[in-house]
Protein backbone atom coordinates (compact mmCIF):
# COMPACT_ATOMS: atom_id res chain seq x y z
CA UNK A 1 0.00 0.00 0.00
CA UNK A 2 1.40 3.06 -1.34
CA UNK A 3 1.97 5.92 1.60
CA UNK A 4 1.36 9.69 0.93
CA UNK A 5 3.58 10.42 3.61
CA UNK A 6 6.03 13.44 2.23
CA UNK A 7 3.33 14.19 -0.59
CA UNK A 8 2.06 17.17 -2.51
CA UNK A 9 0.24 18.49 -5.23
CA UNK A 10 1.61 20.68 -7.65
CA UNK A 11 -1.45 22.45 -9.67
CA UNK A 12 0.13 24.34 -12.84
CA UNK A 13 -1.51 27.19 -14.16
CA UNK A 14 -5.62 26.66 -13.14
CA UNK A 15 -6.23 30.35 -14.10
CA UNK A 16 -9.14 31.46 -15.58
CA UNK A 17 -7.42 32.51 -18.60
CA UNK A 18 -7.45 28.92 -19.49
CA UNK A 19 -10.69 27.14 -17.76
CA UNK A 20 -12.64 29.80 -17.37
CA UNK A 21 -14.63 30.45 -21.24
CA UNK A 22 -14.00 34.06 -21.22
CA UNK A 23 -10.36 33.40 -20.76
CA UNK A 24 -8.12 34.33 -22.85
CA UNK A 25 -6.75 31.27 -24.07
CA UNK A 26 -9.99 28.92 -22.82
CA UNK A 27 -10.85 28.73 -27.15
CA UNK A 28 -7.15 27.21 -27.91
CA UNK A 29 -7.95 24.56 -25.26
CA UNK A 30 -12.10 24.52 -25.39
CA UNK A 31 -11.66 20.93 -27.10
CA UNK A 32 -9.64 18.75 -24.85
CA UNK A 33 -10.97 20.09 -21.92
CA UNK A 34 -14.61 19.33 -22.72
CA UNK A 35 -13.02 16.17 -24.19
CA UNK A 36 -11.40 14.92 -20.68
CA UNK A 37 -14.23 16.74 -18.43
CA UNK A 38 -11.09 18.17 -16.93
CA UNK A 39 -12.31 20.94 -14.77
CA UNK A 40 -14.54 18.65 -13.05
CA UNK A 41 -11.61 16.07 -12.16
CA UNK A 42 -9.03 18.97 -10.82
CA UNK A 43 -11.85 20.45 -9.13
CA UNK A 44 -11.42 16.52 -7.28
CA UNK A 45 -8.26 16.64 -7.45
CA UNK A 46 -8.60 19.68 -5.11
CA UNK A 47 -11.23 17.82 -2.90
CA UNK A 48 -9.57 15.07 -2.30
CA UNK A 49 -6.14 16.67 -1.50
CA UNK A 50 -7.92 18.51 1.13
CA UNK A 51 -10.10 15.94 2.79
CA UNK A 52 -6.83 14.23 2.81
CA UNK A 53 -4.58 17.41 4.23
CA UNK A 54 -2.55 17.21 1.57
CA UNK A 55 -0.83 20.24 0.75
CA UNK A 56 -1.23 22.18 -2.45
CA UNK A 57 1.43 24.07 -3.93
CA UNK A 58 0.37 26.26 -7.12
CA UNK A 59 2.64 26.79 -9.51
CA UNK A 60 1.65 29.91 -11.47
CA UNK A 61 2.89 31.64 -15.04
CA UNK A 62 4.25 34.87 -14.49
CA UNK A 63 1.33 37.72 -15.24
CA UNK A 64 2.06 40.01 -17.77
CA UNK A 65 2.04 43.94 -17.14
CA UNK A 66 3.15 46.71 -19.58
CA UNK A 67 6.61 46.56 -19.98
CA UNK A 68 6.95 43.16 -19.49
CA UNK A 69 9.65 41.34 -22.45
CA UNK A 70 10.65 45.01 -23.51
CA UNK A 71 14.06 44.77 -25.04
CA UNK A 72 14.07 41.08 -24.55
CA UNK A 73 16.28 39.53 -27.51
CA UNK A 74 14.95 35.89 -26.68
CA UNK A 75 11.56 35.45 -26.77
CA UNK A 76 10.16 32.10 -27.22
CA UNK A 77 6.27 31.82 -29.22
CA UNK A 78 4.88 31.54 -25.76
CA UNK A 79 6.07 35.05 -24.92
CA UNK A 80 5.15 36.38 -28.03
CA UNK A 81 2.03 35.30 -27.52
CA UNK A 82 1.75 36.20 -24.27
CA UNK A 83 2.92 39.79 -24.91
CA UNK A 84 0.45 40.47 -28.44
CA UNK A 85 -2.45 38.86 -26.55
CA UNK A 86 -1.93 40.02 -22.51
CA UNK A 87 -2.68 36.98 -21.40
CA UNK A 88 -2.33 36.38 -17.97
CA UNK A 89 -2.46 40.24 -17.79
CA UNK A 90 -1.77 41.64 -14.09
CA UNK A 91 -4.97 42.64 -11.77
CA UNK A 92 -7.63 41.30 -15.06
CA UNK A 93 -10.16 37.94 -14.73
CA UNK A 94 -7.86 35.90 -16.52
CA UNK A 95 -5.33 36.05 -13.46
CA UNK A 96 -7.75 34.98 -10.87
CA UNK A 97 -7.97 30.84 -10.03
CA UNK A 98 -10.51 29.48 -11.27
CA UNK A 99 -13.44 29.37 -8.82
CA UNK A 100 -13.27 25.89 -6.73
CA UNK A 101 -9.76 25.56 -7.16
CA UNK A 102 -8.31 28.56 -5.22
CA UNK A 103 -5.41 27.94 -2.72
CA UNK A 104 -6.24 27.13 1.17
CA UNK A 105 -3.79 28.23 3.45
CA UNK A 106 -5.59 26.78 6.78
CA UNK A 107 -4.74 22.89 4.00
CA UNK A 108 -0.81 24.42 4.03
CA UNK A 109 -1.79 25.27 0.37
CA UNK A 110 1.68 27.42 -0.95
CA UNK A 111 1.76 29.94 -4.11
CA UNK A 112 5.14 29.46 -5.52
CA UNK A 113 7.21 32.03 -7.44
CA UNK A 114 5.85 32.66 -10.48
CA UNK A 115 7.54 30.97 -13.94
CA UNK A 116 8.40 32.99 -17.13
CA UNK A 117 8.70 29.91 -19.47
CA UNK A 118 7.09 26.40 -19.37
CA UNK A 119 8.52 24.67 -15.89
CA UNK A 120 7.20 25.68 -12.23
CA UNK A 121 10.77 24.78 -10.75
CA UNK A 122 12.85 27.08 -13.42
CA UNK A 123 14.05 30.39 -11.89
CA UNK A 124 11.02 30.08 -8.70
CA UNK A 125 11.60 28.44 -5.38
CA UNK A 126 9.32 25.84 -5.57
CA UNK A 127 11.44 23.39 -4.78
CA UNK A 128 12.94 25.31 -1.56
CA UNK A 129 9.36 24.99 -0.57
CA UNK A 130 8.78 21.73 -1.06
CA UNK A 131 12.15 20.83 0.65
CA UNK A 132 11.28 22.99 3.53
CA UNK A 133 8.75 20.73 4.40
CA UNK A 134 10.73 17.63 3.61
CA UNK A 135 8.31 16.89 0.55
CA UNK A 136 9.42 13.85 -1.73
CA UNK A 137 6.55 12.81 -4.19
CA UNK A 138 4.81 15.41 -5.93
CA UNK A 139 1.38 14.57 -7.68
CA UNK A 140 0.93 16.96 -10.89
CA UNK A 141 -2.16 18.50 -12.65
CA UNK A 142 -3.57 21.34 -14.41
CA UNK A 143 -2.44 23.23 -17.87
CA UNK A 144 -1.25 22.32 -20.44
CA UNK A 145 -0.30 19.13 -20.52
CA UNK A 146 2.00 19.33 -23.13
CA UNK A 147 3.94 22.37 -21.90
CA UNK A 148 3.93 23.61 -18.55
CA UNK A 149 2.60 20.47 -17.03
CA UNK A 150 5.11 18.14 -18.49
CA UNK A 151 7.86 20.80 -18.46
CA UNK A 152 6.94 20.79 -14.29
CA UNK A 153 7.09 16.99 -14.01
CA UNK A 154 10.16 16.16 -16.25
CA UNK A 155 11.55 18.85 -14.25
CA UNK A 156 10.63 17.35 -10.47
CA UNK A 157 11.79 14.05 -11.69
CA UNK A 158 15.41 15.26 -12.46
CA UNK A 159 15.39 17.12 -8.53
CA UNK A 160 14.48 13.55 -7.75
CA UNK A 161 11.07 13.60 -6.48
CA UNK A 162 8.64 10.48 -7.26
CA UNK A 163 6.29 11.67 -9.80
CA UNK A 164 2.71 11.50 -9.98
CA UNK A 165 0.90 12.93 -13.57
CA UNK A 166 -2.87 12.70 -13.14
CA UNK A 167 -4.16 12.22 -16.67
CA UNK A 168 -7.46 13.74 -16.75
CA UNK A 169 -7.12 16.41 -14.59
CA UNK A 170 -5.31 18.82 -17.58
CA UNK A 171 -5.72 19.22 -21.22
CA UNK A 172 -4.12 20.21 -24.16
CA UNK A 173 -3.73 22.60 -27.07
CA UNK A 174 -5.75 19.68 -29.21
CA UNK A 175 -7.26 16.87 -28.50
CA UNK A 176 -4.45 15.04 -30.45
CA UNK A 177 -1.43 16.56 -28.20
CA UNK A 178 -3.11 16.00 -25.24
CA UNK A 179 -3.64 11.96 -26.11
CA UNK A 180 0.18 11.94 -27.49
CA UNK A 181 0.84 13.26 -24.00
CA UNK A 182 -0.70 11.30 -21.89
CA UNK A 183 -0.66 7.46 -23.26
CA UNK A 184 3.04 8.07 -25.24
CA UNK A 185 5.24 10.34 -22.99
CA UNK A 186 3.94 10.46 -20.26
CA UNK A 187 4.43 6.77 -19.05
CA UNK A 188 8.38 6.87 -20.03
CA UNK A 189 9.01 10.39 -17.66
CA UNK A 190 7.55 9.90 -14.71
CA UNK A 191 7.02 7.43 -12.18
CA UNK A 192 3.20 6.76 -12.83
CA UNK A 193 0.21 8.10 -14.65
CA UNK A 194 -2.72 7.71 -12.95
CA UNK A 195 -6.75 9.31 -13.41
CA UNK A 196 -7.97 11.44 -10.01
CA UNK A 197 -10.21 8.57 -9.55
CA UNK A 198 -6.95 6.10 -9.40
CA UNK A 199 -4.90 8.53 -7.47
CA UNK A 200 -8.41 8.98 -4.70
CA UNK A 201 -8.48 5.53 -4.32
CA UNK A 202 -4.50 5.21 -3.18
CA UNK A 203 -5.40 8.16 -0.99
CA UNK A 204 -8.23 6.21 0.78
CA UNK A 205 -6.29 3.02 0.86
CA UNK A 206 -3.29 4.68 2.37
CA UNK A 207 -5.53 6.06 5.34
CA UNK A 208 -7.09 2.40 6.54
């Protein structure tokens, strides 16, 4: 019986910007979400975590404000794209976490630095965090599964934490990335890909 002893949750990027429909970006990922009814399972993702006092540590893109990539000679599409469009635009909607989902300090829920690319542990002190509270096996959800979510998990495995990637509880930029994610990659990176409903169940079992 597995123990969650030493476990978290890392939730990537559960803005409204992405979930939410008005969000910004909600159109570019309208299709796998609906596909994998994925709000519904990190919304129990977040419910079970809880009922189970297991911590949540959010690891959140960096918001954009005016100014922000000026005179930057580097810029990848994502920041391109970020900087035409505002997304995750300082003080707007699209910023806020999506309703159900928002962090809990009274649970030890943490708000890590925020990321400027694709990984929550590049350039933030997420993993001082996690290490602070001797935190060894990370359980990972939210958006997009084939960027910030993998680039998070790929990234906790090489700082040698055991790696959780909850399958349903994140989507894609198609339907088509999302699957490639999930059943081809996903099971060679990380140390095992489970559903919310899979993951609950080892939660329950571990507290008989």
């Amino acid at each position: 019986m597995e123990s969650h002893d030493h476990t978290a949750v890392v939730l990537v990027d559960p803005y409204n910007d992405f979930l939410h429909p008005d969000g910004k970006l909600y159109p570019a990922v309208k299709d796998s979400l609906q596909a994998s009814d994925s709000i519904k399972h990190m919304k129990r993702l977040v419910e079970v975590a809880r009922a189970a006092h297991i911590p949540i540590y959010y690891g959140l893109h960096k918001q954009y404000k005016e100014g922000f990539y000026d005179g930057w000679h580097r810029m990848t599409s994502s920041h391109i794209r970020t900087k035409k469009l505002h997304v995750f635009e300082e003080g707007s909607f699209g910023v806020n976490i999506y309703e159900g989902m928002e962090p809990d300090i009274e649970n030890g829920d943490v708000i890590a630095s925020k990321h400027w690319n694709s990984s929550s542990f590049a350039n933030t002190d997420l993993d001082y965090l996690l290490r602070q509270r001797n935190i060894t096996k990370v359980v990972c959800a939210g958006m997009a599964s084939t960027t910030c979510l993998e680039s998070t998990a790929r990234y906790a495995r090489e700082l040698g934490y055991d790696v959780t990637l909850l399958s349903d509880a994140t989507a894609g930029f198609s339907i088509a990335a999302n699957d490639a994610a999930v059943n081809l990659v996903w099971p060679l990176i990380v140390d095992r890909v489970l559903t919310v409903e899979e993951w609950a169940a080892s939660v329950a079992g571990s507290k008989l």
